[in-house]
Structures are given as structure tokens and as C-alpha cells.
C-alpha atoms as a PDB file:
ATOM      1  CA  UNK A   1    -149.813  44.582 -43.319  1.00  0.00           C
ATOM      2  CA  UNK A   2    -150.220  42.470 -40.337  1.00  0.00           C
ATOM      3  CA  UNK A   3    -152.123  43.686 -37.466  1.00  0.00           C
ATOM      4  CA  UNK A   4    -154.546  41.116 -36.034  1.00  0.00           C
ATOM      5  CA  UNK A   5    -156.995  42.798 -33.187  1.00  0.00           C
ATOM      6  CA  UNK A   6    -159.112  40.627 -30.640  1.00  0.00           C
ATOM      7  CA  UNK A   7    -161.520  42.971 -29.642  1.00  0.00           C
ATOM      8  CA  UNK A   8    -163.267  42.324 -26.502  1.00  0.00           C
ATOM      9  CA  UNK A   9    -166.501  44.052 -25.555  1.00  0.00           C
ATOM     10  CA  UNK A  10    -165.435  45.133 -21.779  1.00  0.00           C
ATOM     11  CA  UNK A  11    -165.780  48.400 -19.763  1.00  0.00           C
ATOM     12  CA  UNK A  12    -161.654  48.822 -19.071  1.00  0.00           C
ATOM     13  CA  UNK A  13    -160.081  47.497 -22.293  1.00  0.00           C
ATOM     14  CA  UNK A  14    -156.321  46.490 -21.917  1.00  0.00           C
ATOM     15  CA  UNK A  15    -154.875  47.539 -25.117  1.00  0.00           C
ATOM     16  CA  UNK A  16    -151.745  45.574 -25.855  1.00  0.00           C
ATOM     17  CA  UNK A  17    -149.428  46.702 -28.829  1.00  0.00           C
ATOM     18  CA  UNK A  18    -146.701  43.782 -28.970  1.00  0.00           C
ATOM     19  CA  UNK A  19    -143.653  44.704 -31.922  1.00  0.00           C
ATOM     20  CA  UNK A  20    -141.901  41.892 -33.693  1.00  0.00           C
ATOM     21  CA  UNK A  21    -144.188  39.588 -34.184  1.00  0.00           C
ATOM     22  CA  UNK A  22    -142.452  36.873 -36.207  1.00  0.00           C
ATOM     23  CA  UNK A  23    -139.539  36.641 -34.000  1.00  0.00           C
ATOM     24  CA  UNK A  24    -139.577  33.766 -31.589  1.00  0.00           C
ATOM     25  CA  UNK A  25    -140.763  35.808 -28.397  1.00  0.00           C
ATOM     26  CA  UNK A  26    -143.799  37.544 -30.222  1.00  0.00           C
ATOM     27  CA  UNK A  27    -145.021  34.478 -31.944  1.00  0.00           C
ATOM     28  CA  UNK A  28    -144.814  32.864 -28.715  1.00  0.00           C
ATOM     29  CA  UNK A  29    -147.108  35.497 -27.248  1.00  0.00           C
ATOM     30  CA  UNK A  30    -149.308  35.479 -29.515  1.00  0.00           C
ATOM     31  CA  UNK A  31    -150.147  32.330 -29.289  1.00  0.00           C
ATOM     32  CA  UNK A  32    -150.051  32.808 -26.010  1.00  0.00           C
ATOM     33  CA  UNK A  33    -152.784  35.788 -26.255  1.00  0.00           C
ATOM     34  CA  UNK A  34    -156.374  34.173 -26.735  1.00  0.00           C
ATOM     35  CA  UNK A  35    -155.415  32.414 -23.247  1.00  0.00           C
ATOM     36  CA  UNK A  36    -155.906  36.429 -22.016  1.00  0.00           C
ATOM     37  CA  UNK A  37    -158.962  37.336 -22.907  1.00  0.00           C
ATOM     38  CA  UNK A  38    -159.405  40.608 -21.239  1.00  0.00           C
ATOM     39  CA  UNK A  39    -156.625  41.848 -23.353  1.00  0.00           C
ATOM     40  CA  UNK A  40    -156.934  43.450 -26.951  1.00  0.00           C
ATOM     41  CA  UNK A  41    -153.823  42.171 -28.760  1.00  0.00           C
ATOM     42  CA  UNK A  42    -152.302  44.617 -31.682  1.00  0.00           C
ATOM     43  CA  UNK A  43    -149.128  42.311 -33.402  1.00  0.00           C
ATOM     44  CA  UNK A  44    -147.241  44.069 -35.467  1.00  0.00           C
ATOM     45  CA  UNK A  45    -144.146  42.901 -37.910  1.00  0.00           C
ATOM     46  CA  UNK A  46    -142.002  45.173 -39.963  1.00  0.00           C
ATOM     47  CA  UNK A  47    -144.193  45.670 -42.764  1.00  0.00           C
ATOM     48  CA  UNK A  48    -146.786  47.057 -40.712  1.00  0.00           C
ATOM     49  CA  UNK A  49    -144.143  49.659 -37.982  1.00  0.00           C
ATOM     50  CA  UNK A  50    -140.573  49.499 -40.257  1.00  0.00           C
ATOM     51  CA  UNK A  51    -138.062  49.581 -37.295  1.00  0.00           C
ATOM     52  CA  UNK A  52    -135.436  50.844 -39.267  1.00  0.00           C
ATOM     53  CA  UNK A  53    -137.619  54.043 -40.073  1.00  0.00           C
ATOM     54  CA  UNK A  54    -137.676  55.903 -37.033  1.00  0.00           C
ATOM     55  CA  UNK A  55    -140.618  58.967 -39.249  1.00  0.00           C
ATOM     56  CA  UNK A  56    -142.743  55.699 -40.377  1.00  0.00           C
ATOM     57  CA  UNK A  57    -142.705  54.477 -36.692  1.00  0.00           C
ATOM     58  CA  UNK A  58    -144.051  58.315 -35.690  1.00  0.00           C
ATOM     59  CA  UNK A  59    -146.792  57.977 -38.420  1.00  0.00           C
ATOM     60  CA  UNK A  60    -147.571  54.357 -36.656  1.00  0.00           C
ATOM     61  CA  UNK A  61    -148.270  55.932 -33.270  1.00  0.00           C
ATOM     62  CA  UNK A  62    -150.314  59.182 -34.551  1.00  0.00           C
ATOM     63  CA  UNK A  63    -154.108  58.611 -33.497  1.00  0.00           C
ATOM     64  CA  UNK A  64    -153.216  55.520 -31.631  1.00  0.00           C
ATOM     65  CA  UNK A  65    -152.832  55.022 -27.458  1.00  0.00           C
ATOM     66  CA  UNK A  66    -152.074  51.750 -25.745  1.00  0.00           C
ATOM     67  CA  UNK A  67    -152.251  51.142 -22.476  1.00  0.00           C
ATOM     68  CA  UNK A  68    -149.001  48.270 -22.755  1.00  0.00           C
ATOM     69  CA  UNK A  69    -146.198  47.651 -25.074  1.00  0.00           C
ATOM     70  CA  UNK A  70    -144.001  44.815 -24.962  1.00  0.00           C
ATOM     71  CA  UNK A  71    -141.026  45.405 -27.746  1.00  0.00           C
ATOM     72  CA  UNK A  72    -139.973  42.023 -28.734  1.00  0.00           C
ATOM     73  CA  UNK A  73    -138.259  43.467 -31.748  1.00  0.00           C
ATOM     74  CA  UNK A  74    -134.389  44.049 -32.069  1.00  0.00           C
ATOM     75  CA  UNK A  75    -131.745  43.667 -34.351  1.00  0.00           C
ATOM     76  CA  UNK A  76    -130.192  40.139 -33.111  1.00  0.00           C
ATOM     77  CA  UNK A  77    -127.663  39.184 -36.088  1.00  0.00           C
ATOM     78  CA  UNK A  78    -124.597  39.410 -33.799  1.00  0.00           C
ATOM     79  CA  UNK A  79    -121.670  38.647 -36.316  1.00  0.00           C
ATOM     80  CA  UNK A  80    -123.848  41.138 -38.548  1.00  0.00           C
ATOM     81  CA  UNK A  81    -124.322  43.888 -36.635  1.00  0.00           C
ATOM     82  CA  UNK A  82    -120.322  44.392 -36.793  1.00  0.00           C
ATOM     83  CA  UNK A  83    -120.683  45.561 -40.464  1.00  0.00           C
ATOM     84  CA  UNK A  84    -124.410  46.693 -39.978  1.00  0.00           C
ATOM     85  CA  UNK A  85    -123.809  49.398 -36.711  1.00  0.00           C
ATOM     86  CA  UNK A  86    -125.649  51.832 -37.539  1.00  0.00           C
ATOM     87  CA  UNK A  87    -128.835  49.261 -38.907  1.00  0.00           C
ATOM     88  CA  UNK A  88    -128.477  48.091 -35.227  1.00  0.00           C
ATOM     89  CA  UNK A  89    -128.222  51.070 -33.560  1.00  0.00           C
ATOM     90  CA  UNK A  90    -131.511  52.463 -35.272  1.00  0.00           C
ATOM     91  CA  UNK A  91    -133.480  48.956 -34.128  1.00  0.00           C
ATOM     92  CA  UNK A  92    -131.636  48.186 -30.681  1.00  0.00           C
ATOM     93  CA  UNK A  93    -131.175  52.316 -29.478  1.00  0.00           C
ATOM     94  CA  UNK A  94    -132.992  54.766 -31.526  1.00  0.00           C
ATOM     95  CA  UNK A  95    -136.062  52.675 -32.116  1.00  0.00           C
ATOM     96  CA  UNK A  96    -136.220  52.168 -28.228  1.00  0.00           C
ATOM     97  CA  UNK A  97    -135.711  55.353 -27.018  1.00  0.00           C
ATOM     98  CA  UNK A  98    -139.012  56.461 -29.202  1.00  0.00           C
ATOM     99  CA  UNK A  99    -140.797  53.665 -27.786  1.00  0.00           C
ATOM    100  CA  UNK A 100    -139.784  55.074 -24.330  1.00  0.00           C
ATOM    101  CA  UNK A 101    -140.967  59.001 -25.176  1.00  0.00           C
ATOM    102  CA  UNK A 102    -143.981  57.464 -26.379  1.00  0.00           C
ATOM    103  CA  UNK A 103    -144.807  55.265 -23.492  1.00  0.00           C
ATOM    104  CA  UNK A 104    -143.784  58.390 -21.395  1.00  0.00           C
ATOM    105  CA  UNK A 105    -146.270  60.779 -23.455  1.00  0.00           C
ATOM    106  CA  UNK A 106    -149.343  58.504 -23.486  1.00  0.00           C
ATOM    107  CA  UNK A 107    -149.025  56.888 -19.263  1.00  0.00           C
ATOM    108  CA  UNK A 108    -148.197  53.592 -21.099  1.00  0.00           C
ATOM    109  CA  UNK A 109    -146.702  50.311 -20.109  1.00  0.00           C
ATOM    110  CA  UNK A 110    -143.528  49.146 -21.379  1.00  0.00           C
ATOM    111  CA  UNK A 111    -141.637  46.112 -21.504  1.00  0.00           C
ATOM    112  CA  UNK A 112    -138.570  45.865 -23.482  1.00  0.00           C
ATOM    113  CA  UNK A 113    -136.731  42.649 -23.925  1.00  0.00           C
ATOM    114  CA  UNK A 114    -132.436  43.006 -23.486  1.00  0.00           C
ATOM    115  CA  UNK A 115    -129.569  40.750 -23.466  1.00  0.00           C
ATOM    116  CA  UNK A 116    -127.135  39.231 -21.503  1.00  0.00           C
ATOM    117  CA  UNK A 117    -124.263  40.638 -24.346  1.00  0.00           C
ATOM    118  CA  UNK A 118    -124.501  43.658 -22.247  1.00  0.00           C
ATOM    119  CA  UNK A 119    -122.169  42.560 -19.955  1.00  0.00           C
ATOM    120  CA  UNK A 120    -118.601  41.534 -20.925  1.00  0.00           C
ATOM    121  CA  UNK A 121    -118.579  37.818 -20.024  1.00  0.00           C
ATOM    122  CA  UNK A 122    -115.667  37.628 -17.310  1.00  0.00           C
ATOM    123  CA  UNK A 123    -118.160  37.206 -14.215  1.00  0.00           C
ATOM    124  CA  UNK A 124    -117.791  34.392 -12.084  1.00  0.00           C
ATOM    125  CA  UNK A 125    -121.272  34.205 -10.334  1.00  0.00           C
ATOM    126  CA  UNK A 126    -124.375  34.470 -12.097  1.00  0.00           C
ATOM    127  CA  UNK A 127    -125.052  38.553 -13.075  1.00  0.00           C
ATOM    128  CA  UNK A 128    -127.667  40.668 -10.854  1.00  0.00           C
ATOM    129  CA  UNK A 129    -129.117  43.522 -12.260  1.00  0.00           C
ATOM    130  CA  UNK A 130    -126.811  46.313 -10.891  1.00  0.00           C
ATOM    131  CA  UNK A 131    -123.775  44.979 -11.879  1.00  0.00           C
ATOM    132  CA  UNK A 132    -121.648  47.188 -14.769  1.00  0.00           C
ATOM    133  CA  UNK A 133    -122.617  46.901 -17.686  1.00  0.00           C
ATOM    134  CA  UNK A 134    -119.608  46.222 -20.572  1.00  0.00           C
ATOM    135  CA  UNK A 135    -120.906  44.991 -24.194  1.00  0.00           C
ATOM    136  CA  UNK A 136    -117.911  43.825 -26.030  1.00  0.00           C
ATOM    137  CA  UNK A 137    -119.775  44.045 -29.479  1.00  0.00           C
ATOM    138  CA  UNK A 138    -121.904  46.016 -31.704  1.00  0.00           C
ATOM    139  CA  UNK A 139    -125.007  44.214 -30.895  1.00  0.00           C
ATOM    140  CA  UNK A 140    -124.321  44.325 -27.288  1.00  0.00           C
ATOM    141  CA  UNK A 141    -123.464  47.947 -27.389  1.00  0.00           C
ATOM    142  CA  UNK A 142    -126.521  48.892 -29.355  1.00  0.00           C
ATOM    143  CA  UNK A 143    -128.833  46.650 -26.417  1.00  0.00           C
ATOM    144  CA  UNK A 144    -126.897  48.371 -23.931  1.00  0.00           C
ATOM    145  CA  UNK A 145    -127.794  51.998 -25.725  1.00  0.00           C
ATOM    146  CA  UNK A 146    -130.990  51.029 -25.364  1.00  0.00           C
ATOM    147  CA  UNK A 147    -131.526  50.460 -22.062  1.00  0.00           C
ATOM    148  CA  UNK A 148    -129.338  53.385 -21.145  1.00  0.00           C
ATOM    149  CA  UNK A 149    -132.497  55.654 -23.467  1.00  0.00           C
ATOM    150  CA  UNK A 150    -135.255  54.336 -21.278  1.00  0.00           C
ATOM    151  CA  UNK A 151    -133.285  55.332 -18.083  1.00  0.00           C
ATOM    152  CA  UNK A 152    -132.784  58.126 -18.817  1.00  0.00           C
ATOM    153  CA  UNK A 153    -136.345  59.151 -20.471  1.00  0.00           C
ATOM    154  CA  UNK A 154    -137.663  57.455 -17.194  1.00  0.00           C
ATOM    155  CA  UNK A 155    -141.357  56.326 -18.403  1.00  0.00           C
ATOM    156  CA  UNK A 156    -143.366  55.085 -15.109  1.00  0.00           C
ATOM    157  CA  UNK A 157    -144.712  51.288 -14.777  1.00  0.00           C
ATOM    158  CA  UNK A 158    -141.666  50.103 -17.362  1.00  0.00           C
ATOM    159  CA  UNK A 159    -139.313  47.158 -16.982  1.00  0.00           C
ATOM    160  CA  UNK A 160    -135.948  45.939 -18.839  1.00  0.00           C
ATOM    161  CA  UNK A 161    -136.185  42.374 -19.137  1.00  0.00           C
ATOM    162  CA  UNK A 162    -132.542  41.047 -19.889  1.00  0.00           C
ATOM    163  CA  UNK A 163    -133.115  37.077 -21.033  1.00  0.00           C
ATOM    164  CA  UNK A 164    -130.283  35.003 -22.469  1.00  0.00           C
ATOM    165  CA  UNK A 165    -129.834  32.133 -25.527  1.00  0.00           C
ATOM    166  CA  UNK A 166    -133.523  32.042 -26.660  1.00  0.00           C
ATOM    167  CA  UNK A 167    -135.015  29.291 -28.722  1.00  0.00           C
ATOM    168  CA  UNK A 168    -138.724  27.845 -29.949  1.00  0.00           C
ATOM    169  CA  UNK A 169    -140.013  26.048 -32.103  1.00  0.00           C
ATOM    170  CA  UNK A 170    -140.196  28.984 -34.721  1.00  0.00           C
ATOM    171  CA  UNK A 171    -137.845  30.530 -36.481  1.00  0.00           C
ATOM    172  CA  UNK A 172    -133.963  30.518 -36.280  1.00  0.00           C
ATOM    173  CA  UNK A 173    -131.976  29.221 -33.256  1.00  0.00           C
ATOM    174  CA  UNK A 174    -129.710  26.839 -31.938  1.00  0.00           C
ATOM    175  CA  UNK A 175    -132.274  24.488 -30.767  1.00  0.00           C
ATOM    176  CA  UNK A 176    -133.618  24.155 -34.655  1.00  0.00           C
ATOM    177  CA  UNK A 177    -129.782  23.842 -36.147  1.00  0.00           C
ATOM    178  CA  UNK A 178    -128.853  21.207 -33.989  1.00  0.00           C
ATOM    179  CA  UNK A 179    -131.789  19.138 -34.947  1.00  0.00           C
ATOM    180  CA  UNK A 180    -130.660  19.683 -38.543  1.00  0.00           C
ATOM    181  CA  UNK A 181    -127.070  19.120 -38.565  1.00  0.00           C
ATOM    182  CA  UNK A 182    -127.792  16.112 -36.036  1.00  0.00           C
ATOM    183  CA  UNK A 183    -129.862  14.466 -38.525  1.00  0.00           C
ATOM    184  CA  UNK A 184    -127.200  15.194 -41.413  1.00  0.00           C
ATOM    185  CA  UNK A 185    -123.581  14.619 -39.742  1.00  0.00           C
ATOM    186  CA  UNK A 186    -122.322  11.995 -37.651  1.00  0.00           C
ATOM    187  CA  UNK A 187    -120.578  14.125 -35.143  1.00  0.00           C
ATOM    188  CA  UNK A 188    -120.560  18.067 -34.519  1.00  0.00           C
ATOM    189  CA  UNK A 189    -118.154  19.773 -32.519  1.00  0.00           C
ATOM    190  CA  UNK A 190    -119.839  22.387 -30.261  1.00  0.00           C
ATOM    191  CA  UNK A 191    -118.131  25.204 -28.008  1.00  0.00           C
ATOM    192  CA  UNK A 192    -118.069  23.974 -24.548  1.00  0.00           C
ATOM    193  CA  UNK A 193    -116.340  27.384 -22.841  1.00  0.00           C
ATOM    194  CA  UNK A 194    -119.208  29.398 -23.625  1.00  0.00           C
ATOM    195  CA  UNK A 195    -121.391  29.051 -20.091  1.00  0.00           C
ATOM    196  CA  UNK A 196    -124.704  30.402 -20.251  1.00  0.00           C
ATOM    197  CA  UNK A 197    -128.771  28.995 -19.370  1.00  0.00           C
ATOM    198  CA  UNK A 198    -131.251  28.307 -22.642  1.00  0.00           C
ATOM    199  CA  UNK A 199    -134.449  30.197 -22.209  1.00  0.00           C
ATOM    200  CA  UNK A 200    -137.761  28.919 -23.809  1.00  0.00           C
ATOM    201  CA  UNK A 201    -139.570  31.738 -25.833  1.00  0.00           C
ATOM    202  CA  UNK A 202    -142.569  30.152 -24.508  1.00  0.00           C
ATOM    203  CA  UNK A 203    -141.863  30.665 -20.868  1.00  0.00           C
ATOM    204  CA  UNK A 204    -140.661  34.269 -21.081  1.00  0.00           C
ATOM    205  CA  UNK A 205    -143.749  35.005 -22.980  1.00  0.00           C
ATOM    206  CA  UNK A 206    -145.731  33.488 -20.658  1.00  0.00           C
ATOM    207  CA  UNK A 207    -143.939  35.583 -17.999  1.00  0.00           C
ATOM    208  CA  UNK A 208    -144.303  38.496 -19.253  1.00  0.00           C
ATOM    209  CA  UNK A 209    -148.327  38.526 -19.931  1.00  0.00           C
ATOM    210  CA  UNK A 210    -148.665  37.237 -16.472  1.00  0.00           C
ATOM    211  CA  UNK A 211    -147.044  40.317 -14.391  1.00  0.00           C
ATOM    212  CA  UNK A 212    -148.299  43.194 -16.808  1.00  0.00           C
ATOM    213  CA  UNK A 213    -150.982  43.995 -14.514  1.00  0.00           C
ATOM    214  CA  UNK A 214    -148.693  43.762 -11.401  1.00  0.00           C
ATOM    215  CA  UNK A 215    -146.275  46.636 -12.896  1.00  0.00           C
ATOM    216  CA  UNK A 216    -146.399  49.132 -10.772  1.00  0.00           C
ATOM    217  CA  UNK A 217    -143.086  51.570 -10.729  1.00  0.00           C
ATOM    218  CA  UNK A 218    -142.229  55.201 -10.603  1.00  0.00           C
ATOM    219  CA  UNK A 219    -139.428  55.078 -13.162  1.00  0.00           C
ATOM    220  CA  UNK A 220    -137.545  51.863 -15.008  1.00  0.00           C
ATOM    221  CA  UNK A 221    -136.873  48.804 -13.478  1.00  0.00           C
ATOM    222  CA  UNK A 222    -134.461  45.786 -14.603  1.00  0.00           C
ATOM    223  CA  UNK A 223    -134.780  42.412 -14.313  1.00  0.00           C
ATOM    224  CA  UNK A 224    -133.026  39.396 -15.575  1.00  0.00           C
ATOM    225  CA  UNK A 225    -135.118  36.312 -16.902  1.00  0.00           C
ATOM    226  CA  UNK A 226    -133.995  32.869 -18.003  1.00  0.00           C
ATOM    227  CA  UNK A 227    -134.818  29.623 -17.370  1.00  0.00           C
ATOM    228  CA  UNK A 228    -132.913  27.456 -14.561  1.00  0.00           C
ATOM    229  CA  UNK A 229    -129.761  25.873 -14.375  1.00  0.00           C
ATOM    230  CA  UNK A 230    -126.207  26.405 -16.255  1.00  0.00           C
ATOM    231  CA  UNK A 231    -125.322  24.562 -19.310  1.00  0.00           C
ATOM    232  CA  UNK A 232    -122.548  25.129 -22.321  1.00  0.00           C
ATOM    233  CA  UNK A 233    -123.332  24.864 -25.254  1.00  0.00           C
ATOM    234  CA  UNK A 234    -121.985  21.712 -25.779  1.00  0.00           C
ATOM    235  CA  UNK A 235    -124.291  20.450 -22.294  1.00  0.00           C
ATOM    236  CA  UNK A 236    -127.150  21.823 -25.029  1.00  0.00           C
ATOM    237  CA  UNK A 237    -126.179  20.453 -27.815  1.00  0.00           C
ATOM    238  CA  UNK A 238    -125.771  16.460 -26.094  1.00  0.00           C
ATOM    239  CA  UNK A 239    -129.704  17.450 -24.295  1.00  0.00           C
ATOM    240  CA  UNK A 240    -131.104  18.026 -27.824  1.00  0.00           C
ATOM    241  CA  UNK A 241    -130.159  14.741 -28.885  1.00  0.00           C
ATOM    242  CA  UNK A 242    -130.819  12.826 -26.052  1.00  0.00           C
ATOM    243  CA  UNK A 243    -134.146  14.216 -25.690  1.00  0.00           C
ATOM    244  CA  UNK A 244    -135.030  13.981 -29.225  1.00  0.00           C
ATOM    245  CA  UNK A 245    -133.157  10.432 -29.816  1.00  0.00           C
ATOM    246  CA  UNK A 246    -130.590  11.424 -32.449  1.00  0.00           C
ATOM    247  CA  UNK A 247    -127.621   9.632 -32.340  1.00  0.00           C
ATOM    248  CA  UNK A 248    -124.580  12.708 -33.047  1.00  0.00           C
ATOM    249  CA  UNK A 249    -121.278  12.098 -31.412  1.00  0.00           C
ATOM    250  CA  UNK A 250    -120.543  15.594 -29.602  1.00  0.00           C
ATOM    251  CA  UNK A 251    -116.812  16.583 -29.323  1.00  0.00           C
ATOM    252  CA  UNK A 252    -116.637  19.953 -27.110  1.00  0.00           C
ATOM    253  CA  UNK A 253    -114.407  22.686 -28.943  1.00  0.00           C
ATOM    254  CA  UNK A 254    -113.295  25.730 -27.619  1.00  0.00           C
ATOM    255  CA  UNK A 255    -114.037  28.914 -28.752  1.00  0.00           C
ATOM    256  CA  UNK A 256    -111.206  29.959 -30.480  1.00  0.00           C
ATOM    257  CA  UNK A 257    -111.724  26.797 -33.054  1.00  0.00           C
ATOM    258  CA  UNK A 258    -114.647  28.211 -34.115  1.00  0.00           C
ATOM    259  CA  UNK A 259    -114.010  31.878 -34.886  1.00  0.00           C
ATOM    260  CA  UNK A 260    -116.768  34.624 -35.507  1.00  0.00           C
ATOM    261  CA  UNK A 261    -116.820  38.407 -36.445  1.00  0.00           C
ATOM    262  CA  UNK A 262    -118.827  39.323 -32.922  1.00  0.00           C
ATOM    263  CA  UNK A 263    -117.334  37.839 -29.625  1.00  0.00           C
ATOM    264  CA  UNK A 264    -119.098  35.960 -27.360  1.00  0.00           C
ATOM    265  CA  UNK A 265    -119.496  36.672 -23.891  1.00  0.00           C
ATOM    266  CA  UNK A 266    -117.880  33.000 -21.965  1.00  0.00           C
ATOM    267  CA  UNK A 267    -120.251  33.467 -18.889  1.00  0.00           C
ATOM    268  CA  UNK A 268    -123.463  34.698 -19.279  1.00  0.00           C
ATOM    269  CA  UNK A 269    -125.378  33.197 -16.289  1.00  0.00           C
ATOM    270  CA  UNK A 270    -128.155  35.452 -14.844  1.00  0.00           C
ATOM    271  CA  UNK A 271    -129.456  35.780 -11.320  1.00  0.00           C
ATOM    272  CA  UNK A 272    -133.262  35.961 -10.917  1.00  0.00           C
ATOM    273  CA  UNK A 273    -133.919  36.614  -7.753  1.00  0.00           C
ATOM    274  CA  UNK A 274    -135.281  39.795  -7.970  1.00  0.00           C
ATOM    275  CA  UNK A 275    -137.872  38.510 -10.848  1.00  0.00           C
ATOM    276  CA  UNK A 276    -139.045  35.655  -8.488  1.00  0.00           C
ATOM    277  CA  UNK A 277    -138.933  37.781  -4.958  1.00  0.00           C
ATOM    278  CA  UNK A 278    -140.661  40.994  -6.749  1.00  0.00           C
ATOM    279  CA  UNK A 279    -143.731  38.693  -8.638  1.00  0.00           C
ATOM    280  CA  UNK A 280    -143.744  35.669  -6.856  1.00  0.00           C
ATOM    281  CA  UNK A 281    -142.776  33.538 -10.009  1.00  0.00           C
ATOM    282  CA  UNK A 282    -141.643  29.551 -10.041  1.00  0.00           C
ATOM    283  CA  UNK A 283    -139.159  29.010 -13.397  1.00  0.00           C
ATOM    284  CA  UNK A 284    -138.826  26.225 -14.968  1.00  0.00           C
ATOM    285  CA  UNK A 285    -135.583  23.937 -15.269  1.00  0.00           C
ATOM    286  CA  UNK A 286    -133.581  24.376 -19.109  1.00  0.00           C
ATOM    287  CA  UNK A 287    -133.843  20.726 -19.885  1.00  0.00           C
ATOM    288  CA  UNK A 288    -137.626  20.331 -18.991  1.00  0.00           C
ATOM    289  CA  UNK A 289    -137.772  23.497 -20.569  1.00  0.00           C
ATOM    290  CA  UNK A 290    -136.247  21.606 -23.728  1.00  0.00           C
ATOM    291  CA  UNK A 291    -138.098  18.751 -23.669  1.00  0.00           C
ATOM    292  CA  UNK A 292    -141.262  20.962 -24.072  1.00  0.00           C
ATOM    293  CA  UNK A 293    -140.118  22.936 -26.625  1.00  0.00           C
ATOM    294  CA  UNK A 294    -138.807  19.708 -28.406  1.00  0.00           C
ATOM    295  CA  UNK A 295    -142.860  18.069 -27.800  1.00  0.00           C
ATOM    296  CA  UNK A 296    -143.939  21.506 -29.101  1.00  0.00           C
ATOM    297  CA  UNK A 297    -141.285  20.447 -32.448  1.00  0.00           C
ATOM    298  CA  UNK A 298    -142.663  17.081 -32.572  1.00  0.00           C
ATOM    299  CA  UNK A 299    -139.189  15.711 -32.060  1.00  0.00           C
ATOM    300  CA  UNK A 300    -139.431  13.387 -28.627  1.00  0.00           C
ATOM    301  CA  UNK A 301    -141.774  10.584 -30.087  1.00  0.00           C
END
């Protein structure tokens, strides 16, 4: 079981309970944490709070208060989800909407990490918060449950944080593949109608420990984080190896040559304006966003 504690001898302790630990977001905050010392840290992965067990997840919470949760966990296997619904639904909905009763019941913090696949991809200016929400998949419908759960359960001092194509330098993402298949093939043909911004684990985690303190709302707030700028895929793909020196020819495809079970939304551009205006934040640009990530790899010698 894997629940590491940093316990900190002060008067008002912070207690922090972050889920999902060995995704990309939670390892980046915890590595993150010991830069926040007036925090006590609780990391959790599924062998120590089973998503997928919604009594397991009660048993978790019995005899135990925290005064923040951040829920990096979700079920993110898009072209999966469409045979595994009801897998996602428990993670991405059900799971969530607990979370939410529970922050509700103990005065709690929450932050709860979305997705851009709640909207339907036809926008042609970068999304704001308020506009209609239309998944066009099971992953994106589950994310969009979800949300709709802490809405309407209405726990005080939360946010929605909707973020959009996340990499790091751990686990699986595109970021990581392209390195791979860069190094193998001479050329790769990536989709270039597919519009979107990369986001850096590392920078949303870093976001999101620096305005838990400044949370301070009567009932649930969104917000859309990502890092700057507008790129295809393909735009990604060509950064990775510049920045890391690989030589890969890059032909763009579109996204009808590469087929998958889940659609992809074609514009997925978010607005963060309200982020920026509401906690005074400066975001970094994708590609020096990239080339950090890449340092991080050891890739840009």
C-alpha cells in the first residue's frame, strides 16, 4: 500500500490527500510536494483507495478528514473506455461524485482535474468555461458526468480544472512515443487536423499547489488550464525532434488515415483567462514547456 506522509510539526496542519499517484499529474506533484513544506502530503495509488470500488473508497475515508483533495485519478484509455463504459463511468462519474459528498461532509477542498473531450471539437476560438458542453465519446461523457456530480452536490472552496494533451517525463504519452518511434523509424506520419495546446504535468502541478490556499468559493468553479500557444499534433511531433535532435521525416496525415475506436475532438484549444485574471498566474509557452520536460528526459544534450 502506498501512502507516504510528511508530517510537519505546525499549529494549522494543511492536510493534503492527492489520488492517482502514478499517473503523470500526481507524480509530478509529488515531487513537487517537499518544495511545500507547510503541507502534509497523503499519495495514494489504486492499491491503497481502488477507484473502481466505490464501498473500498468509503472504508478509505472512515476516520480520516483532509482539509484538500486534488483527484488526479481518472480513467484516461480513450479508445478503451468504448468497450469499458461502465469501468469509466465508476472512475470518471461515480468515483467523483463521492469525492464531492465527501468534500461537502467534511468543509474540504477539492480540485478535480477534467478534459477538454468534454466539448465536441467544432469550435473555432479557443473554449471558455461556459460554453456547452458535448463529449462525443465514452471517456468524454464519463468526464463530463463528472463534473455535472460536483455541480450539482455543490461542495464550497472546489474547482474543475479542465487541462488538455498532458505529457511528462513519466509514464505513457505522446511526448515519450515519439521519442521512441523517432529513434526506431525513419519517418512517422502524424495527424495534423487535430488542433489542440500540450500541457506539461509539471506546470499544472505546480499550478495547482500554488492557488490551494487562494480557493475561496461558495459553490464549484471551472477553469481551463493548459500551457500557451496552438500546435497539431504534427507541430508536436516536428518540436520533439528538433528539440531533442532526432532526425524523423514528419509527413502530416489526416485523421481519417489513422482510424481509432474513440473520436477525437479536431479543436481543442482552451481559453485561460479566467485562470490568469482570478489568481494572477503567468503560463508558460508549449515549446519551452517541451524543452523542459525534454531536459527533465535527458533528451536535449
Amino acid at each position: 500500500m502506498l501512502q507516504i506522509y510528511l508530517i510537519l510539526e505546525q499549529t494549522n496542519m494543511n492536510n493534503i490527500l492527492v489520488t492517482g499517484t502514478n499517473g503523470q499529474l500526481g507524480h509530478e506533484i509529488q515531487n513537487l510536494s517537499l518544495k511545500y513544506p507547510h503541507y502534509s502530503f497523503t499519495f495514494t495509488d489504486r492499491t491503497a483507495l481502488d477507484l473502481s470500488d466505490l464501498r473500498a473508497t468509503e472504508d478509505f475515508f472512515k476516520g480520516k478528514r483532509f482539509d484538500a483533495i486534488i483527484n488526479c485519478a481518472a480513467y484516461t484509455a480513450v479508445d478503451k473506455a468504448e468497450s469499458e463504459d461502465e469501468l469509466a463511468d465508476t472512475i470518471n462519474h461515480r468515483f467523483v461524485s463521492m469525492l464531492a459528498k465527501i468534500a461537502k461532509r467534511d468543509d474540504s477542498k477539492l480540485i478535480h482535474i477534467s478534459t477538454d473531450y468534454v466539448f465536441n471539437g467544432q469550435s473555432h476560438r479557443p473554449y471558455i468555461e461556459n460554453d456547452p458542453t458535448e463529449p462525443q465519446g465514452i471517456y468524454g461523457k464519463t468526464k463530463c458526468a463528472g463534473e455535472k456530480a460536483i455541480l450539482e452536490i455543490s461542495p464550497k472552496n472546489t474547482i474543475i480544472l479542465r487541462t488538455s494533451w498532458v505529457y511528462s517525463a513519466y509514464g505513457n504519452n505522446f511526448v515519450k512515443t515519439m521519442l521512441r518511434l523517432g529513434r526506431e523509424r525513419n519517418s512517422l506520419g502524424v495527424i495534423f487536423d487535430q488542433v489542440g495546446t500540450p500541457t506539461y504535468a509539471r506546470d499544472l502541478a505546480s499550478v495547482i499547489l500554488e492557488i490551494i490556499p487562494k480557493i475561496d468559493n461558495q459553490a464549484p468553479e471551472l477553469y481551463h488550464y493548459s500551457n500557451e500557444g496552438v500546435a497539431s499534433w504534427y507541430d508536436f511531433a516536428k518540436a520533439i525532434f528538433e528539440l531533442s535532435g532526432i532526425t524523423c521525416e514528419v509527413n502530416p496525415i489526416n485523421t481519417d488515415q489513422y482510424p481509432t475506436p474513440a473520436s477525437r475532438p479536431h479543436y481543442s484549444v482552451l481559453n485561460k483567462s479566467k485562470i490568469k485574471n482570478d489568481f494572477n498566474l503567468t503560463i508558460a509557452y508549449w515549446r519551452d514547456s517541451l524543452q523542459s520536460c525534454l531536459k527533465a528526459l535527458g533528451e536535449n544534450e
